[in-house]
PDB file of N, CA and C in Angstrom:
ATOM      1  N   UNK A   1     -73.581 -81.672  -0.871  1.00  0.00           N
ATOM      2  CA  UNK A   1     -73.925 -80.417  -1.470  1.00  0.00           C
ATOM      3  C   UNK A   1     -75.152 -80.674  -2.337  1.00  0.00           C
ATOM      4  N   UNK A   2     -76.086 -79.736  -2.112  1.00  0.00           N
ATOM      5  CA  UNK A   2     -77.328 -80.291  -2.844  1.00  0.00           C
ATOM      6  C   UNK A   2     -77.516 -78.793  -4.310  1.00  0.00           C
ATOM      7  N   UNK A   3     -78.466 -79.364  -4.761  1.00  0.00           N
ATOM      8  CA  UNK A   3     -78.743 -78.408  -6.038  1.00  0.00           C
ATOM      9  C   UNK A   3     -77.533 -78.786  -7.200  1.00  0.00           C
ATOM     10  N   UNK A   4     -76.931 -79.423  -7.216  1.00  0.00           N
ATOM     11  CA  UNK A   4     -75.721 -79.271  -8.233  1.00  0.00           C
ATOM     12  C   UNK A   4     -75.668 -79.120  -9.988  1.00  0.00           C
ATOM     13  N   UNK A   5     -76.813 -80.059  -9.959  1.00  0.00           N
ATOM     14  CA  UNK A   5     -77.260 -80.383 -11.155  1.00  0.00           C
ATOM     15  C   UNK A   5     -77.728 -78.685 -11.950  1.00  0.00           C
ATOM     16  N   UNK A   6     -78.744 -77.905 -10.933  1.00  0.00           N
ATOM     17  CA  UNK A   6     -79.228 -76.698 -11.761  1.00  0.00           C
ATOM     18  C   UNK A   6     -79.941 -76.893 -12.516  1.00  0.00           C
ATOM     19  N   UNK A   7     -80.652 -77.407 -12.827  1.00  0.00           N
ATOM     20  CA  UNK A   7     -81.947 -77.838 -13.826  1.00  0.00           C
ATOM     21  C   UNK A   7     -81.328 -78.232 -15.175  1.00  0.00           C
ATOM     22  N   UNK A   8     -80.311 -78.589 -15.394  1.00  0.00           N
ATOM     23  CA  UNK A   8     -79.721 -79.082 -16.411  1.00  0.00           C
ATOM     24  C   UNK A   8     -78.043 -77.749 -16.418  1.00  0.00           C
ATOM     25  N   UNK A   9     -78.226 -76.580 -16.067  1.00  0.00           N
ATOM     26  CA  UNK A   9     -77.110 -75.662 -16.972  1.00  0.00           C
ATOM     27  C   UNK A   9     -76.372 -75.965 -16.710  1.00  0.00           C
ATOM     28  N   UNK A  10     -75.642 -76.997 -14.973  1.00  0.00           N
ATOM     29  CA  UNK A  10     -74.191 -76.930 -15.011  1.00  0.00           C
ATOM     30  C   UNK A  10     -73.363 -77.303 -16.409  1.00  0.00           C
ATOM     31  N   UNK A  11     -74.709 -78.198 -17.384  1.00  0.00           N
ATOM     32  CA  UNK A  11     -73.514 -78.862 -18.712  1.00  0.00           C
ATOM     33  C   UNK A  11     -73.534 -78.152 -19.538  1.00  0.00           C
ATOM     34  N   UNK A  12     -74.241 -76.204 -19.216  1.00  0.00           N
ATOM     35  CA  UNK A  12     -73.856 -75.256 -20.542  1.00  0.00           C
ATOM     36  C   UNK A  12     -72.200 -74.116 -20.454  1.00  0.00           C
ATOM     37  N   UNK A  13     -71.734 -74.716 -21.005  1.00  0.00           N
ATOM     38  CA  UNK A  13     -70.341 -74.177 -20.715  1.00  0.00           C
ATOM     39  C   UNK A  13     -70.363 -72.574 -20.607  1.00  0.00           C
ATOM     40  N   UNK A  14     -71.300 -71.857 -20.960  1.00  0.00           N
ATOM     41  CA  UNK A  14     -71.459 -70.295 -21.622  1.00  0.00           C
ATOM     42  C   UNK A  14     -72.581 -69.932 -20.908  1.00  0.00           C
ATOM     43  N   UNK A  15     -72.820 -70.365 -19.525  1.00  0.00           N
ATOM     44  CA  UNK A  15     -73.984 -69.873 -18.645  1.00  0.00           C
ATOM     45  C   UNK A  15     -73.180 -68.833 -17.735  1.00  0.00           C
ATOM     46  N   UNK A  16     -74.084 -67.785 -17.338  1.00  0.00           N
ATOM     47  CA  UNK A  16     -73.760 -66.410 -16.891  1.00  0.00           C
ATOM     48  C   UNK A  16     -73.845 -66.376 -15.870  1.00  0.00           C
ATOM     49  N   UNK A  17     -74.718 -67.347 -15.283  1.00  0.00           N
ATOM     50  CA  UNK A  17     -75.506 -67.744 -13.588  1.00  0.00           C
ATOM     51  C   UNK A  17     -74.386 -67.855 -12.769  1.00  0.00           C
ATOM     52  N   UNK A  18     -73.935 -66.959 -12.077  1.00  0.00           N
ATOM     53  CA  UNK A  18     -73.124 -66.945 -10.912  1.00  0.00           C
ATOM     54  C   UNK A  18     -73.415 -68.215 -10.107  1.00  0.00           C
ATOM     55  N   UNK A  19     -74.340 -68.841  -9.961  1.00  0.00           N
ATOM     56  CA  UNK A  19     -74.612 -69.971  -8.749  1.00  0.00           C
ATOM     57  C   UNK A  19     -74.014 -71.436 -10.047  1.00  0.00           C
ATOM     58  N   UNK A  20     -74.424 -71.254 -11.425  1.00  0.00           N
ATOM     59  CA  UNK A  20     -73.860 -72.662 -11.759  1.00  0.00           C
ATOM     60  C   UNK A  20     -72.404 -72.415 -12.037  1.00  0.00           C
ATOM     61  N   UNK A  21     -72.137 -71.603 -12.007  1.00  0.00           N
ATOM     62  CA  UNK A  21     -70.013 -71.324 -12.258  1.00  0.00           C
ATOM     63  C   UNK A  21     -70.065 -71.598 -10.581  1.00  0.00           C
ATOM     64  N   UNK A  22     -70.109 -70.910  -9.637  1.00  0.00           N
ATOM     65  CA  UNK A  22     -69.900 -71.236  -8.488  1.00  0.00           C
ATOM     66  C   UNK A  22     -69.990 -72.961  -8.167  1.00  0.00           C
ATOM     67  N   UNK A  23     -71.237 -73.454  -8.868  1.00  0.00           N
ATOM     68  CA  UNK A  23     -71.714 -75.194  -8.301  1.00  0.00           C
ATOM     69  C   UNK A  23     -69.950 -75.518  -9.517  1.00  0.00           C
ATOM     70  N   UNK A  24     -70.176 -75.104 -10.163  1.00  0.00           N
ATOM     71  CA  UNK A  24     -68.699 -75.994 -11.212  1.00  0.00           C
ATOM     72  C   UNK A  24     -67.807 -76.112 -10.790  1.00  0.00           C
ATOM     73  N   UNK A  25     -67.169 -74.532  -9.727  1.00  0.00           N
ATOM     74  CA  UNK A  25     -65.864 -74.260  -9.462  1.00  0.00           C
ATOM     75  C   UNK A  25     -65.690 -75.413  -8.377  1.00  0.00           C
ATOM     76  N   UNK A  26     -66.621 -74.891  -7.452  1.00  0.00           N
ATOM     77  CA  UNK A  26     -66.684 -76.370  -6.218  1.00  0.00           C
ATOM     78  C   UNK A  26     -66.559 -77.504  -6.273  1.00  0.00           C
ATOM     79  N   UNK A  27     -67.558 -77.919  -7.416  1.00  0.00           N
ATOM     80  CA  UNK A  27     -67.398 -79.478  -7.806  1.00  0.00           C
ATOM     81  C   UNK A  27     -66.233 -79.847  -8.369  1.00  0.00           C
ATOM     82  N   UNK A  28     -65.398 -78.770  -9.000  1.00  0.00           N
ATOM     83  CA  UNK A  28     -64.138 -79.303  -9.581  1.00  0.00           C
ATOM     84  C   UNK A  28     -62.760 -79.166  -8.842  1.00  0.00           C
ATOM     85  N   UNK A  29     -63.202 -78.589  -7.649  1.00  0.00           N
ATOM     86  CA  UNK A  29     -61.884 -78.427  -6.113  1.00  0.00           C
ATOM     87  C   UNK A  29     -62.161 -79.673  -5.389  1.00  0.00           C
ATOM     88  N   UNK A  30     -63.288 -80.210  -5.462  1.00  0.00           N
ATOM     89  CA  UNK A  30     -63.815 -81.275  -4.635  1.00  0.00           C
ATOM     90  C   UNK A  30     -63.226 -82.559  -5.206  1.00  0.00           C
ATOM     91  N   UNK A  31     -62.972 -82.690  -6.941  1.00  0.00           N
ATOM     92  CA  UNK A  31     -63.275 -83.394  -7.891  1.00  0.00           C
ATOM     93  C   UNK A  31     -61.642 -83.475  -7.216  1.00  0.00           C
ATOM     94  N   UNK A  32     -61.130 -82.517  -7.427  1.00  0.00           N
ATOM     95  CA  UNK A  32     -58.950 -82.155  -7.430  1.00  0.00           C
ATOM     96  C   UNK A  32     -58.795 -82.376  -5.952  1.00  0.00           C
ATOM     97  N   UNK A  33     -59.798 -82.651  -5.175  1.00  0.00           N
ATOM     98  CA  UNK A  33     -58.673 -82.455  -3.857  1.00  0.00           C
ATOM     99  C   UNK A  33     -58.012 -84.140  -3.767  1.00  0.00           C
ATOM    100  N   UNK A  34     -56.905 -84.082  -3.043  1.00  0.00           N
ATOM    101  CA  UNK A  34     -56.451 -85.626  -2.757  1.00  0.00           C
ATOM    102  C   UNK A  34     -57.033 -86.156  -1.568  1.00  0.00           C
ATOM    103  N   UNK A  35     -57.945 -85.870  -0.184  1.00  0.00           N
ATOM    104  CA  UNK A  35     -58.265 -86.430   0.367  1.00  0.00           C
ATOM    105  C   UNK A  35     -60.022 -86.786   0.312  1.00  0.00           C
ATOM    106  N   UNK A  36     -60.299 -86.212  -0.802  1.00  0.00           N
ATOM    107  CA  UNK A  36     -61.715 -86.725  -1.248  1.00  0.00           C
ATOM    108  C   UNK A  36     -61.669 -87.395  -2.108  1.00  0.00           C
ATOM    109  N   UNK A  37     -62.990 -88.345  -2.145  1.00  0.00           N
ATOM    110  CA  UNK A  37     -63.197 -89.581  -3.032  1.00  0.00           C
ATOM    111  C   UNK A  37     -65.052 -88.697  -3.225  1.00  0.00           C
ATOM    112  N   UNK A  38     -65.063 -88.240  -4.365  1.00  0.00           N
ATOM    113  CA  UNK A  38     -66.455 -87.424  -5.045  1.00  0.00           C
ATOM    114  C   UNK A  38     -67.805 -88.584  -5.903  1.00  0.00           C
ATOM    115  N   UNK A  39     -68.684 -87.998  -5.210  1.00  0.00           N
ATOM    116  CA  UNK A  39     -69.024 -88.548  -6.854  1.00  0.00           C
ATOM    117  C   UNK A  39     -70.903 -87.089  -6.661  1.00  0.00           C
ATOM    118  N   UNK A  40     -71.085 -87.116  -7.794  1.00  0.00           N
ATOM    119  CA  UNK A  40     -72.315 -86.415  -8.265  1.00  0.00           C
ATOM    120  C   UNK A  40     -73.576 -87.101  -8.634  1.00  0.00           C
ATOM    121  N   UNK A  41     -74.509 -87.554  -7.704  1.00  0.00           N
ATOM    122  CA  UNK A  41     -75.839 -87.911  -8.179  1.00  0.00           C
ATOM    123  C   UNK A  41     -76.894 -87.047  -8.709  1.00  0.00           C
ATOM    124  N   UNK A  42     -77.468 -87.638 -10.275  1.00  0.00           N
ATOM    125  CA  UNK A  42     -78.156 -87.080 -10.926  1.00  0.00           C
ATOM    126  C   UNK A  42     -79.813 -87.521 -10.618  1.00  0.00           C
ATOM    127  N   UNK A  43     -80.676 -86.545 -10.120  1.00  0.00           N
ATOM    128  CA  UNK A  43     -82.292 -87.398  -9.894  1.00  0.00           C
ATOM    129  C   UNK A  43     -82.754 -86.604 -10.888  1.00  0.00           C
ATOM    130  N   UNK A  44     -84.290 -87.737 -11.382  1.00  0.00           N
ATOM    131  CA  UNK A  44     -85.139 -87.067 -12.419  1.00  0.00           C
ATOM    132  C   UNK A  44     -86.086 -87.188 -11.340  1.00  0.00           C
ATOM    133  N   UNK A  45     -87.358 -86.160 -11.400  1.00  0.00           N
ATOM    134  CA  UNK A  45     -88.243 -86.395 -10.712  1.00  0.00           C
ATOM    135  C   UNK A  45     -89.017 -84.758 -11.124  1.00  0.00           C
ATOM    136  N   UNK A  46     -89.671 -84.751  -9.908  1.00  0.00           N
ATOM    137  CA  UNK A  46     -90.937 -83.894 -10.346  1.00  0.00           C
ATOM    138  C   UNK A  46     -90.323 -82.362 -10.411  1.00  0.00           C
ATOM    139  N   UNK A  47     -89.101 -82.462  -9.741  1.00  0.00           N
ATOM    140  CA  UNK A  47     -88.626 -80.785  -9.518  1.00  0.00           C
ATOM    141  C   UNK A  47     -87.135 -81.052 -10.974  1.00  0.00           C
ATOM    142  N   UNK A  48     -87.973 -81.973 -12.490  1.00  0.00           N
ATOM    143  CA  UNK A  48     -86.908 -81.923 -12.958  1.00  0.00           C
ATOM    144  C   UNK A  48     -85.675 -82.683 -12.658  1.00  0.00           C
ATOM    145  N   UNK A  49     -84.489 -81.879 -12.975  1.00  0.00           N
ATOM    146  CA  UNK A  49     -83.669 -82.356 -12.956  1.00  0.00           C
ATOM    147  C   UNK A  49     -82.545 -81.571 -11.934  1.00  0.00           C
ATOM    148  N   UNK A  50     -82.148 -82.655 -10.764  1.00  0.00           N
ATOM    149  CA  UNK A  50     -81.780 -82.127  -9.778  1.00  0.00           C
ATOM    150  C   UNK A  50     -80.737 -83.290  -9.502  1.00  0.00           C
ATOM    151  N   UNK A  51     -80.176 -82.904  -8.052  1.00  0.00           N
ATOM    152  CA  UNK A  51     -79.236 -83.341  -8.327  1.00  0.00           C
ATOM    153  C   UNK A  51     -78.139 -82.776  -6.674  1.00  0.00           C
ATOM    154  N   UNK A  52     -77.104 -83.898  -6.248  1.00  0.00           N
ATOM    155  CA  UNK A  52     -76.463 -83.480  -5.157  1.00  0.00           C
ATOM    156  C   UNK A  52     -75.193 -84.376  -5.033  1.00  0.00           C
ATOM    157  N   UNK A  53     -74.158 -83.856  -4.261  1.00  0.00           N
ATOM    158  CA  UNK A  53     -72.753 -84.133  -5.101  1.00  0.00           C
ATOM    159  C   UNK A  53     -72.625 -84.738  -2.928  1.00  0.00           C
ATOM    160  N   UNK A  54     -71.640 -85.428  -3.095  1.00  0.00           N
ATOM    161  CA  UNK A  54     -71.316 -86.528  -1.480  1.00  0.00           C
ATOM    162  C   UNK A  54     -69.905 -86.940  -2.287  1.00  0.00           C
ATOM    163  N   UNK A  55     -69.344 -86.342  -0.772  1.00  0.00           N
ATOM    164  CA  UNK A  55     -67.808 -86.254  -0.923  1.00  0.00           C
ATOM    165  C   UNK A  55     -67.622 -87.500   0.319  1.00  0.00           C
ATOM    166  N   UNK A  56     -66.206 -88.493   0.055  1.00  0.00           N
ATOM    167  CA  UNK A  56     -66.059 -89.092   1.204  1.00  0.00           C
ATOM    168  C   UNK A  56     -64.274 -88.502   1.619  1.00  0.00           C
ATOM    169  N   UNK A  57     -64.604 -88.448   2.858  1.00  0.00           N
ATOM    170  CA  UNK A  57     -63.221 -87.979   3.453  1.00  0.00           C
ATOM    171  C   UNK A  57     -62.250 -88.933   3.700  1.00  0.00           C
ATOM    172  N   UNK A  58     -61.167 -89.562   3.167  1.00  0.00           N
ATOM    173  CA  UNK A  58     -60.414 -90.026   3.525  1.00  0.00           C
ATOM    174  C   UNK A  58     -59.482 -89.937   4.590  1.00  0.00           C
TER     175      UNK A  58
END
């Protein structure tokens, strides 16, 4: 899943942005499921701060 990061807001708890509550809700069903093993990579680079989440399927 790419974009996750959001230019920093997923870490503002009180953001209104339908797409970073949506990236949260996902990442945290992904985070709860039992046959995934998650993790979330954070990149710095020219587009900021970005970012894409790789699930492994057990």
């Amino acid at each position: 899943m790419d974009d996750v990061i959001r230019d920093g807001q997923i870490l503002r708890p009180d953001s209104d942005d339908a797409r970073v509550r949506a990236t949260r809700e996902t990442l945290q069903a992904m985070g709860e499921h039992p046959r995934l093993d998650t993790a979330v990579i954070q990149t710095v680079g020219a587009k900021h701060w970005d970012g894409f989440a790789l699930a492994l399927v057990q």
